[in-house]
Protein backbone atom coordinates (compact mmCIF):
# COMPACT_ATOMS: atom_id res chain seq x y z
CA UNK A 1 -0.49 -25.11 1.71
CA UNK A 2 -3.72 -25.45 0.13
CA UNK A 3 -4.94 -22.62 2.02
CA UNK A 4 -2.12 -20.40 0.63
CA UNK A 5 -3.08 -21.60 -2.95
CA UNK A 6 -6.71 -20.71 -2.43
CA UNK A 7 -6.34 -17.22 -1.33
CA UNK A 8 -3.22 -17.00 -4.13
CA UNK A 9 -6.65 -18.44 -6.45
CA UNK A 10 -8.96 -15.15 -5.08
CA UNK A 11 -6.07 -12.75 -5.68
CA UNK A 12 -5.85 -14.04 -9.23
CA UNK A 13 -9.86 -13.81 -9.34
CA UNK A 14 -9.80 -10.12 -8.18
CA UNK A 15 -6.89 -9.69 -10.82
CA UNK A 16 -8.63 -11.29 -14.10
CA UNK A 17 -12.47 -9.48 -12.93
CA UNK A 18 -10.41 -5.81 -12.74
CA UNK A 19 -8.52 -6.81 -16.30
CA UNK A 20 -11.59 -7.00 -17.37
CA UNK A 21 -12.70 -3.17 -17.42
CA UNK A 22 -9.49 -2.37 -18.95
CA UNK A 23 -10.18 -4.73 -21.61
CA UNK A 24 -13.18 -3.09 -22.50
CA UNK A 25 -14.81 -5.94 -24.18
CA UNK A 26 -11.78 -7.60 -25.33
CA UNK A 27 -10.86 -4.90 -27.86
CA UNK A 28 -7.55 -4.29 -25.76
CA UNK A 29 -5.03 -6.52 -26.35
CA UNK A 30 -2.48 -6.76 -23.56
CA UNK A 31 -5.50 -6.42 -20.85
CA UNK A 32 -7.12 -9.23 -22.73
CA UNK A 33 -4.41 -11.27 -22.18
CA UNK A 34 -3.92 -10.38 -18.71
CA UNK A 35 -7.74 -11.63 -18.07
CA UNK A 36 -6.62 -15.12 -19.96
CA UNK A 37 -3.17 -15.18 -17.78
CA UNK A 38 -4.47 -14.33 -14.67
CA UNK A 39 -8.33 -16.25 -15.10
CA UNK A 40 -6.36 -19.52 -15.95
CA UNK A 41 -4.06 -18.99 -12.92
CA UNK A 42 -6.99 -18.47 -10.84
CA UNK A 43 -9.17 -21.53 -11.85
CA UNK A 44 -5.66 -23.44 -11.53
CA UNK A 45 -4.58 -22.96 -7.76
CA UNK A 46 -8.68 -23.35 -6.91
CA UNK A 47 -8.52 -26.68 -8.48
CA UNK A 48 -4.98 -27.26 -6.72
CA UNK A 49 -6.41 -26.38 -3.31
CA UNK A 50 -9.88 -28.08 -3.81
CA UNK A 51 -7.95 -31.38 -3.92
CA UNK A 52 -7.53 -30.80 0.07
CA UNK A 53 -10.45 -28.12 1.05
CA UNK A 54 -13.89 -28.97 0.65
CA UNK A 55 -15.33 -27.95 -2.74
CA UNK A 56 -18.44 -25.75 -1.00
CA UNK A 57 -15.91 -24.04 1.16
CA UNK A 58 -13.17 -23.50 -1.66
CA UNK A 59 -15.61 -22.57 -3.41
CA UNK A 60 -17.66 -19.54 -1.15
CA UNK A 61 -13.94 -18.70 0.01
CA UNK A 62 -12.81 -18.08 -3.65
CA UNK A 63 -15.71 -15.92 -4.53
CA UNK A 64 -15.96 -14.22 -1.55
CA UNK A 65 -12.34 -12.55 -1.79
CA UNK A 66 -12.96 -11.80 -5.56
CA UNK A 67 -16.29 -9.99 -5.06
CA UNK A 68 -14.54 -7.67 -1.88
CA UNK A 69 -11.53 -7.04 -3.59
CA UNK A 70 -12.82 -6.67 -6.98
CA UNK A 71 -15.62 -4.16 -5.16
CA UNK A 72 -13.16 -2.27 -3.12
CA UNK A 73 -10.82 -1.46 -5.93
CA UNK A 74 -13.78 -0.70 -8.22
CA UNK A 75 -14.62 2.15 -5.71
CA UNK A 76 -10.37 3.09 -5.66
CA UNK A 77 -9.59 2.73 -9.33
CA UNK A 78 -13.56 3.42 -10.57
CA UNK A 79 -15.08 5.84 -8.65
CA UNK A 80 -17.89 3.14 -7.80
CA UNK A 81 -20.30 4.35 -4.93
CA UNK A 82 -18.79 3.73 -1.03
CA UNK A 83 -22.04 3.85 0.96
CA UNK A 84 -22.36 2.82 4.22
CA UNK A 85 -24.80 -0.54 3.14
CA UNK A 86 -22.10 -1.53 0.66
CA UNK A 87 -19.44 -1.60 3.25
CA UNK A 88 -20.95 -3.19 5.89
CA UNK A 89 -22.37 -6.26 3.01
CA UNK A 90 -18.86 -6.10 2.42
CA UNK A 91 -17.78 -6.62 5.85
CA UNK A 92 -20.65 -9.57 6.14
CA UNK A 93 -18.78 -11.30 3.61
CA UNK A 94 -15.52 -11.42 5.10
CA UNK A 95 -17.00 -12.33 8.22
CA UNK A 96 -18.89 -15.54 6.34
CA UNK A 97 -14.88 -15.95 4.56
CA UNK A 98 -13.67 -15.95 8.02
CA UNK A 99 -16.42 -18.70 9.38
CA UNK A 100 -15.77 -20.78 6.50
CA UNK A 101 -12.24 -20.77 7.46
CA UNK A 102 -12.57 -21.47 10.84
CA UNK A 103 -15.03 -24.24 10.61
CA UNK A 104 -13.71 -26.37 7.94
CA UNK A 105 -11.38 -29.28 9.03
């Protein structure tokens, strides 16, 4: 289960980083609030599933599905560029996600 709550945690992290363009500073109310909701939910079920997963590893994990999701659906919902180097350091990362994973107990 913990490794359900940590990726749960990076969904929330790619959630709270996107709320965060809409909230343009904080001068948008309701996607202020979603940052708050969905930042506190995030640091939440990391702290839940550090309890069981190595802290270094929760850790990488955590920020390693917030930075590819929140890059991939900057390029969908933001037009950001989709070069050929930016995918394939995206692709690095999930394959260092994917070590972590495997080698941790």
């Amino acid at each position: 289960m913990p490794w359900v709550y940590l990726m749960l945690a990076g969904v929330f992290e790619i959630a709270w980083a996107v709320s965060l363009k809409y909230a343009q500073g904080f001068t948008r109310a309701v996607p202020s609030a979603v940052v708050i909701v969905t930042g506190f939910a995030s640091f939440y079920l990391l702290g839940v599933a550090a309890a069981r997963i190595p802290i270094g590893t929760a850790y990488a994990i955590w920020t390693g599905i917030g930075a590819v999701g929140t890059a991939i659906l900057g390029m969908v919902l933001f037009g950001e560029p989709r070069n050929a180097m930016r995918l394939v350091s995206m692709v690095l990362v999930i394959a260092g996600i994917a070590g972590l994973k495997l080698f941790s107990k």
